[in-house]
N, C-alpha and C. Protein backbone atom coordinates (compact mmCIF):
# COMPACT_ATOMS: atom_id res chain seq x y z
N UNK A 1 15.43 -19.44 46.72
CA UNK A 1 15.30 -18.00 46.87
C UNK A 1 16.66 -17.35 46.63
N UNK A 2 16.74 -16.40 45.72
CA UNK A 2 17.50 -15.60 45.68
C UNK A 2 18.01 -14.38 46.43
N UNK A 3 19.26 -13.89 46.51
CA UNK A 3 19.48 -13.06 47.17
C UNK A 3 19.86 -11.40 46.18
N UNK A 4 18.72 -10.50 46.35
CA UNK A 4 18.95 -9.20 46.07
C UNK A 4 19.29 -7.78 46.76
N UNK A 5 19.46 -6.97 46.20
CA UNK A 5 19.24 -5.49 46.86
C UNK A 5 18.63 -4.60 45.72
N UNK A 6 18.02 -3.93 45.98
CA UNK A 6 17.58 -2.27 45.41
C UNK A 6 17.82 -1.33 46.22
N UNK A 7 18.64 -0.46 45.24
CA UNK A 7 18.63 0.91 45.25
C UNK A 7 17.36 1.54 44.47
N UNK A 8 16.76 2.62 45.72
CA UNK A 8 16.16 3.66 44.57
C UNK A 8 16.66 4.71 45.54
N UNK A 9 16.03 6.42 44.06
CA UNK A 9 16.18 7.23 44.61
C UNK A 9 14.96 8.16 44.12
N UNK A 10 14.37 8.84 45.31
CA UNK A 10 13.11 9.43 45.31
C UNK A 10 13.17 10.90 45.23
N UNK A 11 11.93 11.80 44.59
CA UNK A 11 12.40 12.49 44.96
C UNK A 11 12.91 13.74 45.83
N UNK A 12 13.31 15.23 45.87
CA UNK A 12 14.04 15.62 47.09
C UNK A 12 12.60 16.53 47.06
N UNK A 13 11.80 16.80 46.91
CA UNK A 13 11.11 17.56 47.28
C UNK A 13 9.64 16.84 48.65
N UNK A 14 10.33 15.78 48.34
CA UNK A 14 9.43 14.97 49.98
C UNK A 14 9.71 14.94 50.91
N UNK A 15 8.27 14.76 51.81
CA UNK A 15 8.79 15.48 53.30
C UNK A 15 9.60 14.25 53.96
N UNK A 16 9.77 14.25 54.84
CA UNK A 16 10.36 12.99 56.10
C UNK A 16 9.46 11.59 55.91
N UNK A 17 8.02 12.37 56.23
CA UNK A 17 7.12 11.18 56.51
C UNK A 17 6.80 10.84 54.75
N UNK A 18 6.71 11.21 54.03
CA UNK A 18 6.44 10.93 52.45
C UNK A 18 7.40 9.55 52.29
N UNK A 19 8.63 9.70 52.81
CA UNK A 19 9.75 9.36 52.07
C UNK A 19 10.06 7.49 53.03
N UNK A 20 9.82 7.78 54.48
CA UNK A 20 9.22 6.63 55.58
C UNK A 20 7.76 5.89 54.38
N UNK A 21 6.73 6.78 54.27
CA UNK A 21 5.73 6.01 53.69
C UNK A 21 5.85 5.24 52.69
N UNK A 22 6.79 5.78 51.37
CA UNK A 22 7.16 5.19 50.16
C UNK A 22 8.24 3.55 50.75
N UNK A 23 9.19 4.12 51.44
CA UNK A 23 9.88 2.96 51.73
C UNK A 23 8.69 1.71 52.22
N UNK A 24 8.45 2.74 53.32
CA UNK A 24 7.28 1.07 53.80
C UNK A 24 6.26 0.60 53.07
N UNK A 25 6.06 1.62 51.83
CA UNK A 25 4.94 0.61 51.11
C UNK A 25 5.76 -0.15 50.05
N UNK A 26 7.34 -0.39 49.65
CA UNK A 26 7.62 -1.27 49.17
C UNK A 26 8.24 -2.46 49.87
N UNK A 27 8.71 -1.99 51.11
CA UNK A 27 8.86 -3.73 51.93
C UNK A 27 7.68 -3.90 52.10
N UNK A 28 6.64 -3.33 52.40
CA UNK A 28 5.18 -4.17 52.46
C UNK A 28 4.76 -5.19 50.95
N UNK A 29 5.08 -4.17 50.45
CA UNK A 29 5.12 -5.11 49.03
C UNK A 29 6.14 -6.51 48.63
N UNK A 30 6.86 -6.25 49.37
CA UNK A 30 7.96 -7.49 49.24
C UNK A 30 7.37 -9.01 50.30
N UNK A 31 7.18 -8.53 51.06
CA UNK A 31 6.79 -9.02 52.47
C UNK A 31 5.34 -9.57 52.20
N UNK A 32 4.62 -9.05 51.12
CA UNK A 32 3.22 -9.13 50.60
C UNK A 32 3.61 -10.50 49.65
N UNK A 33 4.90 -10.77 48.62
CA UNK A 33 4.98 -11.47 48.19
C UNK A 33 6.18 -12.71 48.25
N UNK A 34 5.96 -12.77 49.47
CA UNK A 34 6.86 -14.04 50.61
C UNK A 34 8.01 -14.12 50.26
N UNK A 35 9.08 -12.68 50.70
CA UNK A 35 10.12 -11.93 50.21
C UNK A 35 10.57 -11.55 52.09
N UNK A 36 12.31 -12.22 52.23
CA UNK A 36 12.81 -11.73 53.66
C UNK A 36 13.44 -10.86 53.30
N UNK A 37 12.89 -9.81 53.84
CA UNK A 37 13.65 -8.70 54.36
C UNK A 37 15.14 -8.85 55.24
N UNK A 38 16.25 -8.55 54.69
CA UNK A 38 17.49 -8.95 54.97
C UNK A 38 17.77 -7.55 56.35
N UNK A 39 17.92 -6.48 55.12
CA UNK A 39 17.76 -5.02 55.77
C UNK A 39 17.82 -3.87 55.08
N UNK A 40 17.60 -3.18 55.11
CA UNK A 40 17.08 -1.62 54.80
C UNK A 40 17.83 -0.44 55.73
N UNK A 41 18.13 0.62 54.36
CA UNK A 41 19.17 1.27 54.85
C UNK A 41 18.19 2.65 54.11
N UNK A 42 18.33 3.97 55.36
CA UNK A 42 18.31 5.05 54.49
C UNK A 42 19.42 6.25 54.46
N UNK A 43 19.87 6.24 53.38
CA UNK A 43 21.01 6.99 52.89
C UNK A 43 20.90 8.55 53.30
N UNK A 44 19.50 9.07 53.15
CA UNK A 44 19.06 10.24 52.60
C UNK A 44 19.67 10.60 51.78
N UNK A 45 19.26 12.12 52.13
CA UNK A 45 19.33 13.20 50.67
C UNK A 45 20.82 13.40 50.36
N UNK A 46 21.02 13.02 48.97
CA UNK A 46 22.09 13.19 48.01
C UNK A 46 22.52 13.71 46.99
N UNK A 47 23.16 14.44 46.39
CA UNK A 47 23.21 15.23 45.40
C UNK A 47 23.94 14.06 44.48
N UNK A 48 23.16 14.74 43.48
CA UNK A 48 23.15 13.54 42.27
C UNK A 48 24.24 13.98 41.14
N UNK A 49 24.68 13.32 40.45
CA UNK A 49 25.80 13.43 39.66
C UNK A 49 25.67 14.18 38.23
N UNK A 50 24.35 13.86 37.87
CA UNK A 50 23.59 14.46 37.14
C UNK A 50 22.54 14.30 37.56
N UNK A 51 21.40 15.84 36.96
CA UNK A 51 19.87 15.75 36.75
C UNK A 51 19.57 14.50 36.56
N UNK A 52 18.47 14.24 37.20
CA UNK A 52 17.30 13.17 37.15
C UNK A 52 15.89 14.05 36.62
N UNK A 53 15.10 14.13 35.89
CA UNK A 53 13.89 15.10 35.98
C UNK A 53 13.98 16.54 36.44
N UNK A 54 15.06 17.07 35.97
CA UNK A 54 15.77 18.35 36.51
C UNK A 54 15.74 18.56 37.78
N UNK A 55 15.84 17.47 38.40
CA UNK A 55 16.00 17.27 40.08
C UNK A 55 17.75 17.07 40.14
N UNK A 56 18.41 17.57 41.36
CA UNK A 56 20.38 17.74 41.32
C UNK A 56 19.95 17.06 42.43
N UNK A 57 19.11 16.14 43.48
CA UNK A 57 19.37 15.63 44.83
C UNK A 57 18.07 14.69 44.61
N UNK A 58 18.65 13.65 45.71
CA UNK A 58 17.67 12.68 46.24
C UNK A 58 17.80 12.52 47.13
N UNK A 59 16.25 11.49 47.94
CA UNK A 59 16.43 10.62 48.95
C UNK A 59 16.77 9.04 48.37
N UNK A 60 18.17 8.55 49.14
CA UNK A 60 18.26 7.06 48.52
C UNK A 60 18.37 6.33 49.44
N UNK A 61 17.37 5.33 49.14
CA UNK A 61 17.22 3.65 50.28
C UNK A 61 17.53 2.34 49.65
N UNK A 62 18.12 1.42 50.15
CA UNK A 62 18.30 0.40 49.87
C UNK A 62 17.71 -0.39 50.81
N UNK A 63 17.49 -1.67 50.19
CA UNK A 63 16.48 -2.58 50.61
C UNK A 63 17.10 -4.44 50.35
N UNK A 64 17.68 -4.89 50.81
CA UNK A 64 18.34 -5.82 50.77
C UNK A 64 16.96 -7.43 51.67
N UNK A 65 17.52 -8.38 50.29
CA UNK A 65 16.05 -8.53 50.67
C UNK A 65 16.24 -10.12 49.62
N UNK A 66 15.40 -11.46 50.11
CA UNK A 66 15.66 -12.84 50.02
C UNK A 66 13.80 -12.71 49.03
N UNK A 67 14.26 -13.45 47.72
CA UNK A 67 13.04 -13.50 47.29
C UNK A 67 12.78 -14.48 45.69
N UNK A 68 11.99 -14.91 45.35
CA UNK A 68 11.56 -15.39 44.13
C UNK A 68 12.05 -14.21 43.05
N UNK A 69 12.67 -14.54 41.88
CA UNK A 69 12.96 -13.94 40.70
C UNK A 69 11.80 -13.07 40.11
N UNK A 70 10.81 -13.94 40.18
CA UNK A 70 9.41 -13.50 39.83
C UNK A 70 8.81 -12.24 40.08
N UNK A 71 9.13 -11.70 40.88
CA UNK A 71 8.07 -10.64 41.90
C UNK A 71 9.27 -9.42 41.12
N UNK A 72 10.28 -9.68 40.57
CA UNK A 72 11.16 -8.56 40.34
C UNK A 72 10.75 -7.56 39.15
N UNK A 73 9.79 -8.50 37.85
CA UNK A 73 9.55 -7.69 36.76
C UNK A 73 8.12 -6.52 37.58
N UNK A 74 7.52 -7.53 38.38
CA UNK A 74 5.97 -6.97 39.22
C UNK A 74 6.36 -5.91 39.79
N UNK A 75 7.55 -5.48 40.26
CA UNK A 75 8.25 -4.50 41.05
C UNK A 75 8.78 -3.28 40.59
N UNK A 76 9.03 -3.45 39.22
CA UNK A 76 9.78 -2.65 38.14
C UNK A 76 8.56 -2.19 37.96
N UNK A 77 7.60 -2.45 37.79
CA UNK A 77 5.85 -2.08 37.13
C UNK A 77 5.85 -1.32 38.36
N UNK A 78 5.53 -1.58 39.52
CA UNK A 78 5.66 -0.83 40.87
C UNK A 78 6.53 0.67 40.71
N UNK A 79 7.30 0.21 40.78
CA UNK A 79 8.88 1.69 40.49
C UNK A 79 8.17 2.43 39.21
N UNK A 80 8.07 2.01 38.43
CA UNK A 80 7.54 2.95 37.03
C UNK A 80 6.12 3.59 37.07
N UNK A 81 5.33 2.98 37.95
CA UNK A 81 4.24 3.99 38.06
C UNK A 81 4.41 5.21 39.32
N UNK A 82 5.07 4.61 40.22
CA UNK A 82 5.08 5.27 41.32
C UNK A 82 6.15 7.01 40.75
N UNK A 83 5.56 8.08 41.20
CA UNK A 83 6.12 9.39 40.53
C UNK A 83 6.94 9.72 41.29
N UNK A 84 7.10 9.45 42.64
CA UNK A 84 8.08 9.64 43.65
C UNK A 84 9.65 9.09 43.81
N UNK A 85 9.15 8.01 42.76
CA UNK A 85 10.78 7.25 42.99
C UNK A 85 11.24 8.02 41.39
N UNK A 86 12.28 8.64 41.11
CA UNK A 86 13.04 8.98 40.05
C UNK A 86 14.10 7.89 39.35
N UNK A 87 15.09 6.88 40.51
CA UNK A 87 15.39 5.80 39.22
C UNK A 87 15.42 4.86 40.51
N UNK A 88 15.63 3.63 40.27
CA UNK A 88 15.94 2.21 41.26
C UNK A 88 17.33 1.40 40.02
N UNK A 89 17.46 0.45 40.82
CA UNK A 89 18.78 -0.68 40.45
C UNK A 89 18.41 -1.77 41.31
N UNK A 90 17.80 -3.13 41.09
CA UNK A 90 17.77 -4.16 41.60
C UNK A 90 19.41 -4.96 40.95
N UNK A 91 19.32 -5.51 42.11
CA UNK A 91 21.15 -6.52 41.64
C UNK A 91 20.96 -7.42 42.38
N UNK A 92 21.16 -8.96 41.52
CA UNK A 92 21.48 -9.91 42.28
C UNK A 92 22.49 -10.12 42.65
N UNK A 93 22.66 -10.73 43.83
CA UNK A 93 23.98 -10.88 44.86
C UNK A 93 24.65 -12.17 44.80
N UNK A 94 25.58 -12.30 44.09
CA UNK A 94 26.81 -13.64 44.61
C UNK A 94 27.15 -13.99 45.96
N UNK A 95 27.25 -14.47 46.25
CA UNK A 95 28.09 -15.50 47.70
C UNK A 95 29.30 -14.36 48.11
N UNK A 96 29.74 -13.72 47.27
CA UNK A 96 30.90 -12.39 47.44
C UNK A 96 30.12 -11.48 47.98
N UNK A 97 29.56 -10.84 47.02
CA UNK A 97 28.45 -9.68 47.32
C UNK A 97 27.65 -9.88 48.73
N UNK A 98 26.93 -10.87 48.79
CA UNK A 98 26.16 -11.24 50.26
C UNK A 98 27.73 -11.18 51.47
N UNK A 99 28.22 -11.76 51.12
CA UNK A 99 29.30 -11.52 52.69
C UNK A 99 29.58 -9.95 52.96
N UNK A 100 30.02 -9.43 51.77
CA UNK A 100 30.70 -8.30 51.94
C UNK A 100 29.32 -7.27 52.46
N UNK A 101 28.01 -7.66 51.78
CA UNK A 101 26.97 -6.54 52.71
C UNK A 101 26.90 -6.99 54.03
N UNK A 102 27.41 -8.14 54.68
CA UNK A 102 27.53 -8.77 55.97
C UNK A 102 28.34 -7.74 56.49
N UNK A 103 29.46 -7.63 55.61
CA UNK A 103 30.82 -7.12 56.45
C UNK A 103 30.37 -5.44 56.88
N UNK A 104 29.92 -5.15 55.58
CA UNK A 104 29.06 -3.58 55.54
C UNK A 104 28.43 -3.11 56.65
N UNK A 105 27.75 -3.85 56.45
CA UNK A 105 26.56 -3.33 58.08
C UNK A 105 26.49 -3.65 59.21
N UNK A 106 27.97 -4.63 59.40
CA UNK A 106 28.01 -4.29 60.88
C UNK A 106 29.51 -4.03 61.04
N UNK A 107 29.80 -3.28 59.86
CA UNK A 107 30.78 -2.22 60.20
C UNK A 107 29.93 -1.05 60.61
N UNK A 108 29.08 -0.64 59.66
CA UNK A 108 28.08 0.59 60.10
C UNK A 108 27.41 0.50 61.40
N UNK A 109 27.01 -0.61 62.09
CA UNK A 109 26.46 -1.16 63.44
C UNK A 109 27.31 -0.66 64.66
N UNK A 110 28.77 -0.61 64.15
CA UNK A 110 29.97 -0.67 65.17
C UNK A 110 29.63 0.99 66.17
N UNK A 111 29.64 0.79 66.82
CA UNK A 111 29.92 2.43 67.52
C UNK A 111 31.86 2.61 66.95
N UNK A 112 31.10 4.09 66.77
CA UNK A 112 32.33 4.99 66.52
C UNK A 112 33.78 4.90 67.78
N UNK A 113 35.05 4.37 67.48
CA UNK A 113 35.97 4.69 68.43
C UNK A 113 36.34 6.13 68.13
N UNK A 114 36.74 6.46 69.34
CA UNK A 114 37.03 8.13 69.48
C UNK A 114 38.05 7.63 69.54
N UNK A 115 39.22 8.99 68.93
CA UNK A 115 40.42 9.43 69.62
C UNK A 115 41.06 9.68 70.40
N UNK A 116 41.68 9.10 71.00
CA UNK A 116 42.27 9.22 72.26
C UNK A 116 43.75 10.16 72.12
């Protein structure tokens, strides 16, 4: 099993719960095809660098995630029909890449030190 992440980004005109539903129906889909869920991050809404579909913002989630190579083209078919997601980036992860999202998220985990 390989180790990946996806980025997508959906788009800004969805509500809260739209944007919860889309995420969970693609770890369901991962999870559907005997795929570990590492972890899942939501970014939210972002202003984009350029237009996407004359959309200037998204919602963006990442999804970090242990799985067969296989299920990745099935997934891209997934992303391309679905009208809500505007673009994704699957990337496989090196032995570098996997530590450093280690180091990532539980830097983000850390409670904030205040100033003293």
């Amino acid at each position: 099993m390989n180790h990946y992440e996806t980025v997508f980004i959906m788009n800004p005109v969805l509500s809260e719960d739209q944007v919860k539903e889309t995420v969970k129906r693609y770890t369901a889909y991962l999870k559907k095809n005997k795929a570990e869920i590492v972890s899942e991050e939501n970014w939210g809404l972002k202003k984009l660098r350029y237009p996407i579909a004359k959309k200037k913002s998204g919602f963006y989630c990442l999804i970090e995630y242990k799985a067969n190579g296989v299920i990745l083209s099935e997934m891209d078919v997934e992303f391309k029909r679905d009208e809500t997601v505007l673009r994704w980036l699957t990337v496989k992860l090196d032995k570098f890449a996997t530590e450093y999202a280690v180091r990532r998220r539980t830097r983000l985990n850390e409670p904030k030190k205040s100033a003293e």
